[in-house]
N, C-alpha and C. Protein backbone atom coordinates (compact mmCIF):
# COMPACT_ATOMS: atom_id res chain seq x y z
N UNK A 1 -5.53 61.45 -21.94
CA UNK A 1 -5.31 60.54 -23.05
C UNK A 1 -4.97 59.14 -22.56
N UNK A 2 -4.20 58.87 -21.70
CA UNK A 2 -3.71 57.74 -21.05
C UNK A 2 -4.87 56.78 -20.86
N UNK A 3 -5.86 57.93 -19.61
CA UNK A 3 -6.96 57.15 -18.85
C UNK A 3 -7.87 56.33 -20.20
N UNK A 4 -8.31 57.42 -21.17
CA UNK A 4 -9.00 57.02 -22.43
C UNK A 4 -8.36 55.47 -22.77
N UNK A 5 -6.98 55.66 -23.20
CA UNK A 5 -6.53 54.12 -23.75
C UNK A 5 -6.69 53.18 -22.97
N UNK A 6 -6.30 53.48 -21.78
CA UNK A 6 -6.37 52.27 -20.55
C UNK A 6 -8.08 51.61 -20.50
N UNK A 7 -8.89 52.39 -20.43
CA UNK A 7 -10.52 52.23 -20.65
C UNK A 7 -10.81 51.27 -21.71
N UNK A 8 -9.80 52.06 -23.21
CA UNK A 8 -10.51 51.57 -24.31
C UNK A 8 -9.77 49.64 -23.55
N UNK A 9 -8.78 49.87 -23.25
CA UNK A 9 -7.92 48.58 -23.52
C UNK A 9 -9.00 47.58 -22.64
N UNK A 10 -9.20 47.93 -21.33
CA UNK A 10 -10.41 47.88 -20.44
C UNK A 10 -11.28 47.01 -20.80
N UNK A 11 -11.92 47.75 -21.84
CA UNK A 11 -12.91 47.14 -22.47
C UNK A 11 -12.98 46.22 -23.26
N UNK A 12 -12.05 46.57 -24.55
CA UNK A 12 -11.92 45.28 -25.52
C UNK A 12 -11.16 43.94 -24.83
N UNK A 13 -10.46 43.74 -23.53
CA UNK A 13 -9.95 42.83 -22.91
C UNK A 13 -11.47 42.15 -22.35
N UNK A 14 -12.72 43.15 -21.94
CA UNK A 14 -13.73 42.28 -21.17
C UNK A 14 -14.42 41.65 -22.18
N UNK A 15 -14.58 42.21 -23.29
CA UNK A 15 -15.63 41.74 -24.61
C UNK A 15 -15.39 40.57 -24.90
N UNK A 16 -13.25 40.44 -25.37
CA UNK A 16 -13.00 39.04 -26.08
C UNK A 16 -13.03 38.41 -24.99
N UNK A 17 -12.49 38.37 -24.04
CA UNK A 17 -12.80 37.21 -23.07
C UNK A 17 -14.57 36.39 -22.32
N UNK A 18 -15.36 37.61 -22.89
CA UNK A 18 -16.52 37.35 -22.84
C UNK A 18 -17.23 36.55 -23.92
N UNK A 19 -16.46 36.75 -25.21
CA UNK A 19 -16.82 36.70 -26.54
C UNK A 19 -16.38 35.00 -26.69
N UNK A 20 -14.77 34.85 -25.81
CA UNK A 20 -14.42 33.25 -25.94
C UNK A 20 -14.77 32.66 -24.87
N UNK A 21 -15.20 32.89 -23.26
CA UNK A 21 -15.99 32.12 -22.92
C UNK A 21 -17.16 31.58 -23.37
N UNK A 22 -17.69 32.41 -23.80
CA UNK A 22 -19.04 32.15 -24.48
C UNK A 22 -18.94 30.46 -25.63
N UNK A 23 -17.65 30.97 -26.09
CA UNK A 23 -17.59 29.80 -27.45
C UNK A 23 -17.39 28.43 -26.73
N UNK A 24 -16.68 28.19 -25.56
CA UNK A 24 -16.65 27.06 -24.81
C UNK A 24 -17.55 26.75 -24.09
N UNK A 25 -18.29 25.57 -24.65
CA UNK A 25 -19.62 25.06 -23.99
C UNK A 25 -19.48 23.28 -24.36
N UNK A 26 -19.94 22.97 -22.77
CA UNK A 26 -19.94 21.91 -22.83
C UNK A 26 -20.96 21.13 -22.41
N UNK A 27 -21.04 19.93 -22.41
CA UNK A 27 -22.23 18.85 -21.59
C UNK A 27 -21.79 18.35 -20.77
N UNK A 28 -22.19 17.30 -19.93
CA UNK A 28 -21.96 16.29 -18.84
C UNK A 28 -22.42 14.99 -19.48
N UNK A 29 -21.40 13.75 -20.01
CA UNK A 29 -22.23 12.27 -20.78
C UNK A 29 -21.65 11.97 -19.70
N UNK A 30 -23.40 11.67 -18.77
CA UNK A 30 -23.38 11.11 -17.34
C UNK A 30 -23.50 9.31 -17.68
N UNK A 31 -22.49 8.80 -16.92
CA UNK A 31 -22.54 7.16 -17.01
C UNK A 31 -21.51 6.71 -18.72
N UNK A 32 -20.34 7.47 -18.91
CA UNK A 32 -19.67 7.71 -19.88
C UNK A 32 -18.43 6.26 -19.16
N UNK A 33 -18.17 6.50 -18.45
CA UNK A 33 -17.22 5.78 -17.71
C UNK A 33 -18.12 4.39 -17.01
N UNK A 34 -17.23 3.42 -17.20
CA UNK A 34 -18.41 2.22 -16.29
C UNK A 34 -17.94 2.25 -14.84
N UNK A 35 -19.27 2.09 -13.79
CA UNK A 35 -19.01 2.86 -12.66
C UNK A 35 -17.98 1.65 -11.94
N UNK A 36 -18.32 0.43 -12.48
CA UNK A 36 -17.69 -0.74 -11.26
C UNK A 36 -16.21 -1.73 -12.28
N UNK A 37 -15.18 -0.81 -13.15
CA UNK A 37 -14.73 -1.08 -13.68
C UNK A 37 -14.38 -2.31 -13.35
N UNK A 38 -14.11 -4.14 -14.13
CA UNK A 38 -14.07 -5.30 -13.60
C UNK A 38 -14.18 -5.22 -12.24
N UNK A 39 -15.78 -5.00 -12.04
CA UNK A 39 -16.01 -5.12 -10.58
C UNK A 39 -15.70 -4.67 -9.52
N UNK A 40 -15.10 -3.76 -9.73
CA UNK A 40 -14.25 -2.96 -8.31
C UNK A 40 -14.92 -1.67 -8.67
N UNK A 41 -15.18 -0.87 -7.44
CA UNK A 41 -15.15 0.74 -7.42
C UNK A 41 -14.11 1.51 -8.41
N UNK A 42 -14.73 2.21 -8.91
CA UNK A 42 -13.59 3.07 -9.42
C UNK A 42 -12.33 3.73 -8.27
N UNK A 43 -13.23 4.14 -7.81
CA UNK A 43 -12.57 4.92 -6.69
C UNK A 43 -12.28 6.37 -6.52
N UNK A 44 -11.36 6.85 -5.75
CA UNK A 44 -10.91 8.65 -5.90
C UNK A 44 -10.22 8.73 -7.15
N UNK A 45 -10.45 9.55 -8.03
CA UNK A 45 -9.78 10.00 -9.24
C UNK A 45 -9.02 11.13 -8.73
N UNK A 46 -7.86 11.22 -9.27
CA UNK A 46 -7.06 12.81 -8.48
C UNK A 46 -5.74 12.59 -9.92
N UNK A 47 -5.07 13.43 -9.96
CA UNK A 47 -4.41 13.83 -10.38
C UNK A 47 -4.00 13.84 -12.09
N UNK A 48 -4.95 13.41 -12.71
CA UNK A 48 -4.65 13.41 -14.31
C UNK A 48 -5.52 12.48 -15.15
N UNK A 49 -5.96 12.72 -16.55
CA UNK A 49 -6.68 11.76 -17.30
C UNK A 49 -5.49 12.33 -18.60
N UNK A 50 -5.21 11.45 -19.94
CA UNK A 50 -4.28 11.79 -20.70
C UNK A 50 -5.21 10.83 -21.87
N UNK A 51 -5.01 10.83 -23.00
CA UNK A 51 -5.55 10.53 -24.20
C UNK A 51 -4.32 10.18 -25.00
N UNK A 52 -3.84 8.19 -25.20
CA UNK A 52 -2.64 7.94 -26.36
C UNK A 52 -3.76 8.95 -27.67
N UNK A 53 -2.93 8.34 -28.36
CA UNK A 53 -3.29 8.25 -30.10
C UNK A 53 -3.74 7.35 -30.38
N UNK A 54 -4.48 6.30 -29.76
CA UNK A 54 -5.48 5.26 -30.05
C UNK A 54 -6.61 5.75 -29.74
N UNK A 55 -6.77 6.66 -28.73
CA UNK A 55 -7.92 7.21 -28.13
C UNK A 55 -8.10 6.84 -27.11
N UNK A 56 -7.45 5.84 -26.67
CA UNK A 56 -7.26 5.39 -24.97
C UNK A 56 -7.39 6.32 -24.29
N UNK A 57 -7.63 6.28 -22.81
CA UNK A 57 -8.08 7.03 -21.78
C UNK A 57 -7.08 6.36 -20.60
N UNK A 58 -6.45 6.88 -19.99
CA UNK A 58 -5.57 6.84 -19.11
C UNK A 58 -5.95 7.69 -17.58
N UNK A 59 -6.24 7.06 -16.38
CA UNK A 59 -7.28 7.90 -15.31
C UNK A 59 -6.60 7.07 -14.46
N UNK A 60 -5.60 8.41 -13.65
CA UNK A 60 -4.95 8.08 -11.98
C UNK A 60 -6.10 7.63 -11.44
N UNK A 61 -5.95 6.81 -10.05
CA UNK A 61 -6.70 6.46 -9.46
C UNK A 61 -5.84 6.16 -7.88
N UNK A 62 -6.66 6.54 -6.56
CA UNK A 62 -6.08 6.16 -5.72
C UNK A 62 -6.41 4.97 -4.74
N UNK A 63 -5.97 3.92 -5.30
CA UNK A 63 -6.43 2.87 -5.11
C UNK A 63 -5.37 1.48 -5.32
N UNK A 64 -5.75 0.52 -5.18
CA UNK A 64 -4.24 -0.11 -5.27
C UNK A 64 -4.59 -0.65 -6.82
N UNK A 65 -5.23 -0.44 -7.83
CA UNK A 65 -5.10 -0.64 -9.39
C UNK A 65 -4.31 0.08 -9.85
N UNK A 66 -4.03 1.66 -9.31
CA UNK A 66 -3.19 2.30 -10.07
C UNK A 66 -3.62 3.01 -11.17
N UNK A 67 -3.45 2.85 -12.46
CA UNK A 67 -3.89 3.76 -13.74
C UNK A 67 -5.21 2.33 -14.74
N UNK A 68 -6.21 3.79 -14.59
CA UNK A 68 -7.33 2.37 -15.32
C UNK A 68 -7.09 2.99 -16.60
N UNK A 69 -7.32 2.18 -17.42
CA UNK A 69 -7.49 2.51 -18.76
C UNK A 69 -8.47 2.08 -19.65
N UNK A 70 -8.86 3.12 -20.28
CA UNK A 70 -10.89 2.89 -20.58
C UNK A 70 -10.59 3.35 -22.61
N UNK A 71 -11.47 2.63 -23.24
CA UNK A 71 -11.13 3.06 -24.33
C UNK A 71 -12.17 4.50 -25.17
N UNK A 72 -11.79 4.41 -25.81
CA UNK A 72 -12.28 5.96 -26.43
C UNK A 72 -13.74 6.06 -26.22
N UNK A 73 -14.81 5.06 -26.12
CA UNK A 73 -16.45 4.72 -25.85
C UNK A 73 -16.64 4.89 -24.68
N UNK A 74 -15.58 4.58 -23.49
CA UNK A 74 -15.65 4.50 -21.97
C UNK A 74 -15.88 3.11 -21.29
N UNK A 75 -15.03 2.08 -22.35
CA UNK A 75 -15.10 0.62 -21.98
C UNK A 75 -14.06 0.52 -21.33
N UNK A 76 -13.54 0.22 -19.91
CA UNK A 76 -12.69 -0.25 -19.30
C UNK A 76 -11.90 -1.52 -19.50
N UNK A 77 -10.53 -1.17 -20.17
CA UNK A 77 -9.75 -1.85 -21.15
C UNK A 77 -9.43 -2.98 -19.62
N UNK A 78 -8.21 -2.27 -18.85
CA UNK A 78 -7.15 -3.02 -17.97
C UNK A 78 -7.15 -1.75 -17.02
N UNK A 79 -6.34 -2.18 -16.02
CA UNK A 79 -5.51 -1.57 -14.75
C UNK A 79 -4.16 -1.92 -15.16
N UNK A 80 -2.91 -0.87 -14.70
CA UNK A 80 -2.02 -1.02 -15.06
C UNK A 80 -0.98 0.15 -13.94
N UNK A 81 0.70 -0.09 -14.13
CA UNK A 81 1.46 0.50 -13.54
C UNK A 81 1.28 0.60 -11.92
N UNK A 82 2.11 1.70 -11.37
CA UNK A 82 2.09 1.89 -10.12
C UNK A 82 0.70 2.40 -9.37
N UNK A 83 0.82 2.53 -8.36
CA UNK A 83 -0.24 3.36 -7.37
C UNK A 83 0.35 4.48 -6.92
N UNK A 84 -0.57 4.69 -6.25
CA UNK A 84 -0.64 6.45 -5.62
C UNK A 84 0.10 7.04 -6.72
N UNK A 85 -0.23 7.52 -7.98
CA UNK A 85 -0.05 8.83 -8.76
C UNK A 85 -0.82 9.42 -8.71
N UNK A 86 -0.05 10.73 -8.64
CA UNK A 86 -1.04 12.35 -8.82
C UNK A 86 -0.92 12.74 -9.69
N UNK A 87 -0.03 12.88 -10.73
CA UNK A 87 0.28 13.62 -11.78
C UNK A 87 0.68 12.39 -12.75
N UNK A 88 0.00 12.71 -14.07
CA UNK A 88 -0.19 12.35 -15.09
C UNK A 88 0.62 13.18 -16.37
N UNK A 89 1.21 12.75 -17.15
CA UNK A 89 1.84 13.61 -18.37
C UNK A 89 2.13 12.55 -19.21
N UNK A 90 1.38 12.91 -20.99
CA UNK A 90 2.05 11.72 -22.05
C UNK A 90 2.43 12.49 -22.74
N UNK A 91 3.67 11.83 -23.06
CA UNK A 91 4.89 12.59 -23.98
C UNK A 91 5.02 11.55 -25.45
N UNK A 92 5.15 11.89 -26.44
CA UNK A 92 5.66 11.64 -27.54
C UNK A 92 7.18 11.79 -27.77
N UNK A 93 8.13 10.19 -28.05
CA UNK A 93 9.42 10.73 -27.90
C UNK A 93 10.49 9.91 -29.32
N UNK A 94 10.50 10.36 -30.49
CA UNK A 94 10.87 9.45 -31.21
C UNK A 94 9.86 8.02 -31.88
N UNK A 95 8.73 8.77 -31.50
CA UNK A 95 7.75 7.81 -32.13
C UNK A 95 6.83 6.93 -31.24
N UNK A 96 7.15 7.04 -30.00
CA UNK A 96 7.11 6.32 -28.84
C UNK A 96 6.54 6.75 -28.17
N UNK A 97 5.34 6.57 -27.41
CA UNK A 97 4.53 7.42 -26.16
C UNK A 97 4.93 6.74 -24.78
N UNK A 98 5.10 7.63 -24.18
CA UNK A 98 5.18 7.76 -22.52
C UNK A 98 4.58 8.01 -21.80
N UNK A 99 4.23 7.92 -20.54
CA UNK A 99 3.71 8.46 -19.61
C UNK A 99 4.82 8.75 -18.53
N UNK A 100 4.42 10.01 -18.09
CA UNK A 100 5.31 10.32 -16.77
C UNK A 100 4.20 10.60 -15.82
N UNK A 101 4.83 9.97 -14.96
CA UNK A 101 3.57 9.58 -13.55
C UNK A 101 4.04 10.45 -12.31
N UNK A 102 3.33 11.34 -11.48
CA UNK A 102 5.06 12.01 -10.44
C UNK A 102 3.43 10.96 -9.45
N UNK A 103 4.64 10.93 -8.06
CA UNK A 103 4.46 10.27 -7.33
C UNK A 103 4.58 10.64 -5.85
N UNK A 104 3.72 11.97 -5.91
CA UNK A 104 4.38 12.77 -4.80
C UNK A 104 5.13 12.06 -3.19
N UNK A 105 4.36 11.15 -2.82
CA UNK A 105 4.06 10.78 -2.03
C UNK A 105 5.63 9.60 -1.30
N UNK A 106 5.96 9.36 -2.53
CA UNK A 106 7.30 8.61 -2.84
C UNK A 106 8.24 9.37 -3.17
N UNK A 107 8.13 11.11 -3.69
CA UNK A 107 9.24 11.98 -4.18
C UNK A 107 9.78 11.41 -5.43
N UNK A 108 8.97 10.69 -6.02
CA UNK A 108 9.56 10.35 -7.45
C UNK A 108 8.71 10.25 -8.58
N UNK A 109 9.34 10.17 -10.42
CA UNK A 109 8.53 10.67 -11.13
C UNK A 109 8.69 9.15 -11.89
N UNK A 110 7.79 8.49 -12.65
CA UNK A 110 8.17 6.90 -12.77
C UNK A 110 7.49 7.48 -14.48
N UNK A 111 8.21 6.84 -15.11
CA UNK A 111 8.10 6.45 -16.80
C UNK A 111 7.72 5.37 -17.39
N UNK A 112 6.99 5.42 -18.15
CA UNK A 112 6.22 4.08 -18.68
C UNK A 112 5.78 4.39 -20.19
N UNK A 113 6.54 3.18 -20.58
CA UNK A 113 6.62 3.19 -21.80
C UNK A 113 5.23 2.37 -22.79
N UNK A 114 4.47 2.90 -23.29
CA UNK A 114 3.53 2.54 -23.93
C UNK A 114 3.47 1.60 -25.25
N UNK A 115 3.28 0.34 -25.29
CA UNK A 115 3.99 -0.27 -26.48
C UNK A 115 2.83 0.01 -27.30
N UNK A 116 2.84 0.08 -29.16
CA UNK A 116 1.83 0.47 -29.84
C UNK A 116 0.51 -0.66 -30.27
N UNK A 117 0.29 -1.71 -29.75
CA UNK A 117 -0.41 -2.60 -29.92
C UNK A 117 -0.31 -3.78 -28.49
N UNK A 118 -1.19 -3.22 -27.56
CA UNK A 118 -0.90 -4.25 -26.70
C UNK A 118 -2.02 -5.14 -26.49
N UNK A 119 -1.67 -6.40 -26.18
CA UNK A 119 -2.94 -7.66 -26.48
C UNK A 119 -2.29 -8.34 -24.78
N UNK A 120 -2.79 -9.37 -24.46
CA UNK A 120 -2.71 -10.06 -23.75
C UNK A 120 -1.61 -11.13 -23.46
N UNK A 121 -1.15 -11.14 -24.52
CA UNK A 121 0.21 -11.85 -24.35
C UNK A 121 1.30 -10.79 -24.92
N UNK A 122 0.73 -9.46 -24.99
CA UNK A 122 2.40 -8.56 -24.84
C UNK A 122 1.86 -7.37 -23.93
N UNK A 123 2.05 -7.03 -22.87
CA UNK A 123 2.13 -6.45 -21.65
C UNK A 123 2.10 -4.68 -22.48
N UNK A 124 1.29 -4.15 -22.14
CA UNK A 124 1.38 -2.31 -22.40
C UNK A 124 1.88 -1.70 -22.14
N UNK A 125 3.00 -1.84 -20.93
CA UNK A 125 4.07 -0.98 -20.63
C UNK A 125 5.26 -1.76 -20.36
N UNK A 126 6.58 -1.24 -20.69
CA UNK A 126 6.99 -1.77 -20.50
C UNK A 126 8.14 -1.34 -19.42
N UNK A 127 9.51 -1.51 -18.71
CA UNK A 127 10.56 -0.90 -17.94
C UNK A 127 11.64 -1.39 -17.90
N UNK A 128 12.17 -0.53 -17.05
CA UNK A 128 13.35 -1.01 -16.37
C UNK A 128 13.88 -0.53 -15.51
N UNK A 129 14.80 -0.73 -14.58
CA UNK A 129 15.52 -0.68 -13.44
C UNK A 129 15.48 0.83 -13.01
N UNK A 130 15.06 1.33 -12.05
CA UNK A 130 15.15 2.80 -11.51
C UNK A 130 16.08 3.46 -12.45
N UNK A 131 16.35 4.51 -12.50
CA UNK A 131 17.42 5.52 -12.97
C UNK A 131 17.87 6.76 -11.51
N UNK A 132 18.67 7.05 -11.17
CA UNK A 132 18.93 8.18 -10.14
C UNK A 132 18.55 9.78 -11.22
N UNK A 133 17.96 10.54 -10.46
CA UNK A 133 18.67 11.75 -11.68
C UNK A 133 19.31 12.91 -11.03
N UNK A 134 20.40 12.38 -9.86
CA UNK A 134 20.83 13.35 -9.54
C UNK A 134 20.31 14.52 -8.59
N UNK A 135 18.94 13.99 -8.20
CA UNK A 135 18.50 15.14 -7.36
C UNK A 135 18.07 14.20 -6.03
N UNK A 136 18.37 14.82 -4.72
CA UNK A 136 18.10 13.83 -3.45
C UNK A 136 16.81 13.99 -3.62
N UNK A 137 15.85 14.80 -3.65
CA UNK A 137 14.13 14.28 -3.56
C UNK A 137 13.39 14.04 -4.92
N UNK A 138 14.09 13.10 -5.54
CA UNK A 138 13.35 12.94 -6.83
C UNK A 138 14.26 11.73 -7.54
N UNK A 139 13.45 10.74 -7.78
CA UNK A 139 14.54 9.65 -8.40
C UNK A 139 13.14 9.60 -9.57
N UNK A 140 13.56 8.52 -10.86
CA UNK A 140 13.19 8.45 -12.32
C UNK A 140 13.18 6.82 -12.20
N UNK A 141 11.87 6.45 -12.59
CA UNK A 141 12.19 5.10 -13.09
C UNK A 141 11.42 5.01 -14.36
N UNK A 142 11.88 3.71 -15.29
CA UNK A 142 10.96 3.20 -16.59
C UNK A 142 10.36 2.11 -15.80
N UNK A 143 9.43 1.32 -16.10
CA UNK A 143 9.07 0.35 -15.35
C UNK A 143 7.78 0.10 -16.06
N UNK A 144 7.37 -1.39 -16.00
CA UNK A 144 6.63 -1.91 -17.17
C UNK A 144 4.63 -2.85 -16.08
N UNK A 145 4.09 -2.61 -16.15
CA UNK A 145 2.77 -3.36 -15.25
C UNK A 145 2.14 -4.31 -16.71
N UNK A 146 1.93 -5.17 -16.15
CA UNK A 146 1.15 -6.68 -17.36
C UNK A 146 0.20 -6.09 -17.08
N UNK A 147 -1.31 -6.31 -17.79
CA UNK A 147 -2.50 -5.82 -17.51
C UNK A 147 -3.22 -6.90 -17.17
């Protein structure tokens, strides 16, 4: 009786997972991204792409631009924030979007605050002064890049 259930279970575990790969299908929109964003290489992409609520596009880069940001069509808005991030995370916090950036490379995780309308004479992120958080391999900063 056991072996029977274990079989049946067996089975209906290979079907649905067969049944929802199946439903995920995708394309490749080759040349979606512009290849020489203001003229520069894109470069190595590694560690995260994130989507505000504008539809912005947010793409680590290892390179000394830091985070490019391309808009929902794949028009390359600005460059912005630090360099060398690997890890990417946007948080919603009180109305407010964030990004948390970790930084392996530095042992730290840097915060950036996303203002909701940014133009050219008001900067997209904004900061401030490191924060400690108490742990020796990991410090926190807010910190703001003009585009």
């Amino acid at each position: 009786m056991n072996r029977i259930a274990q079989t049946l279970l067996g089975m209906i575990a290979l079907v649905s997972s067969a049944t929802f790969a199946a439903e995920l299908k995708y394309s490749i929109a080759p040349n979606f991204f512009e290849q020489n964003p203001d003229h520069q290489p894109l470069g190595p992409c590694h560690g995260g792409v994130v989507i505000d609520k504008s539809g912005d596009m947010y793409v680590t880069t290892d390179n000394r631009r830091g985070i490019l940001v391309f808009s929902r069509a794949g028009k390359f808005l600005r460059a912005l924030g630090p360099t060398r991030i690997h890890g990417l995370e946007l948080r919603e916090e009180n109305g407010t979007e964030y990004l948390y950036c970790a930084r392996a490379s530095d042992h730290e995780v840097v915060k950036l605050k996303l203002d909701p309308a940014p133009s050219p004479s008001r900067p997209m992120v904004r900061s401030s002064s490191p924060m400690a958080t108490g742990r020796t391999m990991c410090s926190s900063s807010t910190r703001t890049a003009s585009s």
